[in-house]
C-alpha atoms as a PDB file:
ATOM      1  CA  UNK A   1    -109.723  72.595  70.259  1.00  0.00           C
ATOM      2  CA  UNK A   2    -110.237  76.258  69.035  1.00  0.00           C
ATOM      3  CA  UNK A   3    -113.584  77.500  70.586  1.00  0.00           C
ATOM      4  CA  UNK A   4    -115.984  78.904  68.234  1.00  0.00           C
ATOM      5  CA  UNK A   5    -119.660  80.256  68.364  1.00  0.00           C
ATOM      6  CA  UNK A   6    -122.269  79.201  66.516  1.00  0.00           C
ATOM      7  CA  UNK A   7    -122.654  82.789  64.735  1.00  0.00           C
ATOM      8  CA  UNK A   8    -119.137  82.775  63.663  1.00  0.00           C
ATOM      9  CA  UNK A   9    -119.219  79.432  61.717  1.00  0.00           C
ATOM     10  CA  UNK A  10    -122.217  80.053  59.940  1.00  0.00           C
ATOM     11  CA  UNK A  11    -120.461  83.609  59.403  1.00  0.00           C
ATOM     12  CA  UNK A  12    -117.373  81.494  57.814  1.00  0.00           C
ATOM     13  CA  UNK A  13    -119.067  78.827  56.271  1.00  0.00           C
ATOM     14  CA  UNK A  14    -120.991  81.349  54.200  1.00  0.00           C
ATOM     15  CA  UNK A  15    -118.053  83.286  53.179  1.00  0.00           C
ATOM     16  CA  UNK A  16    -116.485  79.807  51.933  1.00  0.00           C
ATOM     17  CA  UNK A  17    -118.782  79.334  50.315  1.00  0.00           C
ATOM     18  CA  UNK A  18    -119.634  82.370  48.371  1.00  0.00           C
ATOM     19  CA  UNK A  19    -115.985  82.941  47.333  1.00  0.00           C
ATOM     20  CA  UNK A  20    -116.335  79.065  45.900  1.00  0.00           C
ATOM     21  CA  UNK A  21    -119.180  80.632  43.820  1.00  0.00           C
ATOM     22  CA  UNK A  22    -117.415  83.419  42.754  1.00  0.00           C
ATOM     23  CA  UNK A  23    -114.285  81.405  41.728  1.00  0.00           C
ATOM     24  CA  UNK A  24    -116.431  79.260  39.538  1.00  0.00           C
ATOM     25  CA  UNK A  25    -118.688  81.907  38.307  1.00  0.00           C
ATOM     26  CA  UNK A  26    -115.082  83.754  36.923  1.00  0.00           C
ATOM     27  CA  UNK A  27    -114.104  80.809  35.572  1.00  0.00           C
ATOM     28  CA  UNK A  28    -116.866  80.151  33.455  1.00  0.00           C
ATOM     29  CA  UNK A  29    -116.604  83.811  32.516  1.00  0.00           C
ATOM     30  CA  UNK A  30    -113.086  83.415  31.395  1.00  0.00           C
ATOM     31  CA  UNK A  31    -114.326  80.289  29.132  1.00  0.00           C
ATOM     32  CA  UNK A  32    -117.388  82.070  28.117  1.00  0.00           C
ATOM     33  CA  UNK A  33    -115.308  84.655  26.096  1.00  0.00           C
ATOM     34  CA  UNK A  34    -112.863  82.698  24.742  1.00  0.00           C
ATOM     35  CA  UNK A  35    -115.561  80.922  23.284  1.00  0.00           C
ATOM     36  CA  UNK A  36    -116.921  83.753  21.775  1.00  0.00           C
ATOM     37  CA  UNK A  37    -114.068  85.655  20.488  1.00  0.00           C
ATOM     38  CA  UNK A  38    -113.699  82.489  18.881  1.00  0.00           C
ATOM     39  CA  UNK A  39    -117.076  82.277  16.991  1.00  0.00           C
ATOM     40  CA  UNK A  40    -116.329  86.177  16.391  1.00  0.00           C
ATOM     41  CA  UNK A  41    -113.156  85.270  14.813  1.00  0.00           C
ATOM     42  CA  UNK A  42    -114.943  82.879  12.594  1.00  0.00           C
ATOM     43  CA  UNK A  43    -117.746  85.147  11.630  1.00  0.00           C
ATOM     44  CA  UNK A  44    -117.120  87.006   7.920  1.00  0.00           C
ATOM     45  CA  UNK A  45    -119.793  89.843   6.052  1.00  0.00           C
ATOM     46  CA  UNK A  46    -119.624  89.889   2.820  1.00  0.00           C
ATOM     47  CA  UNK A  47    -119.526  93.461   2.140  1.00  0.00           C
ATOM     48  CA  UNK A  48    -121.045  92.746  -1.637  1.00  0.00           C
ATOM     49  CA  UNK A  49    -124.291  90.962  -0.910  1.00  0.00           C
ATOM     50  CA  UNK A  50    -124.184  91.413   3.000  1.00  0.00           C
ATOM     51  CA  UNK A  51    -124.513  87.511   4.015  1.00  0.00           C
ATOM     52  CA  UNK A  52    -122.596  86.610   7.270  1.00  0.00           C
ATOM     53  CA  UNK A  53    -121.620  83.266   7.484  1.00  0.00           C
ATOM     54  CA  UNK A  54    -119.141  81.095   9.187  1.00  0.00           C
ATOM     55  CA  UNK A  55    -115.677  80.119   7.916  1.00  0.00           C
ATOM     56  CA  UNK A  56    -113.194  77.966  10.123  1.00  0.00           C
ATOM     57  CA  UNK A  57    -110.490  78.123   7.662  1.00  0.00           C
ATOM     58  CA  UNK A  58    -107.294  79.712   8.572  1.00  0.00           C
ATOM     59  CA  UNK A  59    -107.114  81.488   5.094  1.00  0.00           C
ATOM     60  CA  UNK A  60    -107.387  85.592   5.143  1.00  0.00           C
ATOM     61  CA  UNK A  61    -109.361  85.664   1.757  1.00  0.00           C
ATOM     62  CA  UNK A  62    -112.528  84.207   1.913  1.00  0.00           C
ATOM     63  CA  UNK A  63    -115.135  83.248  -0.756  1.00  0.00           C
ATOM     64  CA  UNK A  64    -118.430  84.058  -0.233  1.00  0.00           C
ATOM     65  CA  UNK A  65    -121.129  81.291  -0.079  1.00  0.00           C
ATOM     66  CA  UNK A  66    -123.907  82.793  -2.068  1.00  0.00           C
ATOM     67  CA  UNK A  67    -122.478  85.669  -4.804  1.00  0.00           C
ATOM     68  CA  UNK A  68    -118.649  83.822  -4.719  1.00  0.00           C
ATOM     69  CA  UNK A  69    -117.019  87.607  -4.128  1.00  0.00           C
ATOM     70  CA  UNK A  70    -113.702  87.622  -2.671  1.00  0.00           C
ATOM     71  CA  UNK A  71    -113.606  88.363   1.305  1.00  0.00           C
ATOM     72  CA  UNK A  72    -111.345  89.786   4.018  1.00  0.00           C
ATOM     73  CA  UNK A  73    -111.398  88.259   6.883  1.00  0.00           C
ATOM     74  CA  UNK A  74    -111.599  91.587   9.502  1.00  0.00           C
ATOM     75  CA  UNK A  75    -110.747  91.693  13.444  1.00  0.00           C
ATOM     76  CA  UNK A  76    -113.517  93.923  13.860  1.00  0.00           C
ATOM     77  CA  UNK A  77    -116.243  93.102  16.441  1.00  0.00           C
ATOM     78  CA  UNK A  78    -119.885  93.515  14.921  1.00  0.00           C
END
């Protein structure tokens, strides 16, 4: 049996424990903003009108909702 103090398992059972927080905590990140750049990627302005609204379609062109102008889908973060 490997002797240990008291002071050195609470020292180790801390640091397990706050590297399985940080592991999740990254994780979540990582899923966090591949959700958004998602949504982002979904996101369109019509520069005529200046509506935003949300098209899933994989189609470059877009027509807008409300004054039907024709729409290009940008890469731009807004």
């Amino acid at each position: 049996m490997i002797p240990i103090t008291l002071s050195w398992f609470v020292c180790f059972y801390l640091a397990l424990f706050l590297a399985g927080v940080l592991i999740l905590w990254i994780g979540y990140e990582i899923v966090r903003k591949r959700h958004a750049n998602i949504l982002a990627r979904n996101r369109v302005f019509c520069r005529i009108c200046g509506s935003r609204y949300n098209d899933i379609s994989s189609a470059d062109i877009l027509h807008c909702p409300v004054c039907e102008s024709l729409n290009e889908r940008t890469t731009s973060k807004e």
